[in-house]
Protein backbone atom coordinates (compact mmCIF):
# COMPACT_ATOMS: atom_id res chain seq x y z
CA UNK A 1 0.00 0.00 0.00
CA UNK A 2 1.69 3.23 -0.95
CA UNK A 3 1.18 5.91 1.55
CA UNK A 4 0.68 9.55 1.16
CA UNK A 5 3.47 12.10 0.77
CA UNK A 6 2.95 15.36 2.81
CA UNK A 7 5.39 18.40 3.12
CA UNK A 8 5.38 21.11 5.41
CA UNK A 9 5.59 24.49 4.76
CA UNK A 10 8.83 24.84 5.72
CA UNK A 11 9.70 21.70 3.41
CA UNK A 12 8.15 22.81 0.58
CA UNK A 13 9.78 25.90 0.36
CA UNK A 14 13.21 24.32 0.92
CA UNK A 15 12.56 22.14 -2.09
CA UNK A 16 11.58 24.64 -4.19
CA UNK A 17 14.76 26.22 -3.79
CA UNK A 18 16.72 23.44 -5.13
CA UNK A 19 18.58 23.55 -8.16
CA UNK A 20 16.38 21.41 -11.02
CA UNK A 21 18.51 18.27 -10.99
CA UNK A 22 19.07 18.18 -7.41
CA UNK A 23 14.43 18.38 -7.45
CA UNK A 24 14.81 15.57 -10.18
CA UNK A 25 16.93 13.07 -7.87
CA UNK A 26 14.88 14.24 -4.38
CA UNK A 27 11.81 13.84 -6.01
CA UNK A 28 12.30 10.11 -7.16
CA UNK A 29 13.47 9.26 -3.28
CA UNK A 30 10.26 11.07 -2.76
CA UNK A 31 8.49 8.83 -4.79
CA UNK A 32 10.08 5.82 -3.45
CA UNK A 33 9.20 6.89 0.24
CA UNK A 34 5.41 6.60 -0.43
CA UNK A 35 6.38 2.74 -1.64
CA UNK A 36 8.55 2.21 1.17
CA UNK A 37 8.84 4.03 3.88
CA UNK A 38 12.03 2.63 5.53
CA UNK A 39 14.20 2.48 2.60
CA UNK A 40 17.42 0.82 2.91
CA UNK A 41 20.08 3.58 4.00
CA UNK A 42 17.34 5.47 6.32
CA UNK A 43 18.15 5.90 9.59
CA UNK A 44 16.36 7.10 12.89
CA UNK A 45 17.92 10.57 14.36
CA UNK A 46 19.28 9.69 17.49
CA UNK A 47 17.45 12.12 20.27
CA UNK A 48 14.08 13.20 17.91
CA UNK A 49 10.83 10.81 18.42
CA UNK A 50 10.33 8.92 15.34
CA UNK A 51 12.10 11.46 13.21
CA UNK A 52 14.31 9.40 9.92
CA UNK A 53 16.62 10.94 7.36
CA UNK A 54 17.33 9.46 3.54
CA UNK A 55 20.21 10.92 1.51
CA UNK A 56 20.86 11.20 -1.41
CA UNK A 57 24.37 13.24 -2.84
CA UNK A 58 25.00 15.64 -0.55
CA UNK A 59 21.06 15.96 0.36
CA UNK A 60 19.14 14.80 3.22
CA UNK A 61 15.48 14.23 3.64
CA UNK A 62 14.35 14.41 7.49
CA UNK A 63 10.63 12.56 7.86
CA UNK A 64 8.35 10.89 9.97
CA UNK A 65 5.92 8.26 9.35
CA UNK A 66 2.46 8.09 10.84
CA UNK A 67 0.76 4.51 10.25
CA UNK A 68 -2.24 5.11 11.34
CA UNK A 69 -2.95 8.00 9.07
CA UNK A 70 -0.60 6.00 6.28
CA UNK A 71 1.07 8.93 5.65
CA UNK A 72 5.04 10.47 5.64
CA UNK A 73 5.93 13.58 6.17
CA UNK A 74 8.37 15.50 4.53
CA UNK A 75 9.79 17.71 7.93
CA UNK A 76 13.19 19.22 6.54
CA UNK A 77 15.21 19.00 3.42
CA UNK A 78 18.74 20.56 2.53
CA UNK A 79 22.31 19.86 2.02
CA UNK A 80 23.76 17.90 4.51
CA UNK A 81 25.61 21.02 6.01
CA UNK A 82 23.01 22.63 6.67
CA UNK A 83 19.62 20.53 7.56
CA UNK A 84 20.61 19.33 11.13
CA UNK A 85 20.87 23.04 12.06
């Protein structure tokens, strides 16, 4: 069952900021997120309640999953130098 992809505002601004081909690659993890939501390479944040982050390049994805409402949520996205801030 795929689940629902959600950003928030904060989110969606970030990733409208991106440079095209840096939206192109995000946007297929994305994708693959509302497949499977644990995809190999995530990883929980150590010290945040069921926060996970995805990379891809020099890009992270920070979301959280809510099963009962079989949706993800797109919390942060960024270069990696800058999205844990």
């Amino acid at each position: 069952m795929d689940y629902q992809i959600e950003f928030t505002q904060k989110a969606a601004k970030q990733f409208r900021k991106l440079p095209k081909q840096e939206k192109k690659r995000i946007q297929t993890l994305i994708n693959l997120l509302a497949e499977d939501q644990y995809p190999r390479g995530s990883k929980k944040l150590s010290g945040e309640d069921n926060l996970f982050r995805v990379r891809t390049g020099n890009y992270r994805i920070i979301y959280t999953v809510f099963e009962e409402k079989v949706t993800v949520l797109i919390v942060k996205l960024g270069h990696r130098r800058e999205v844990y801030r």
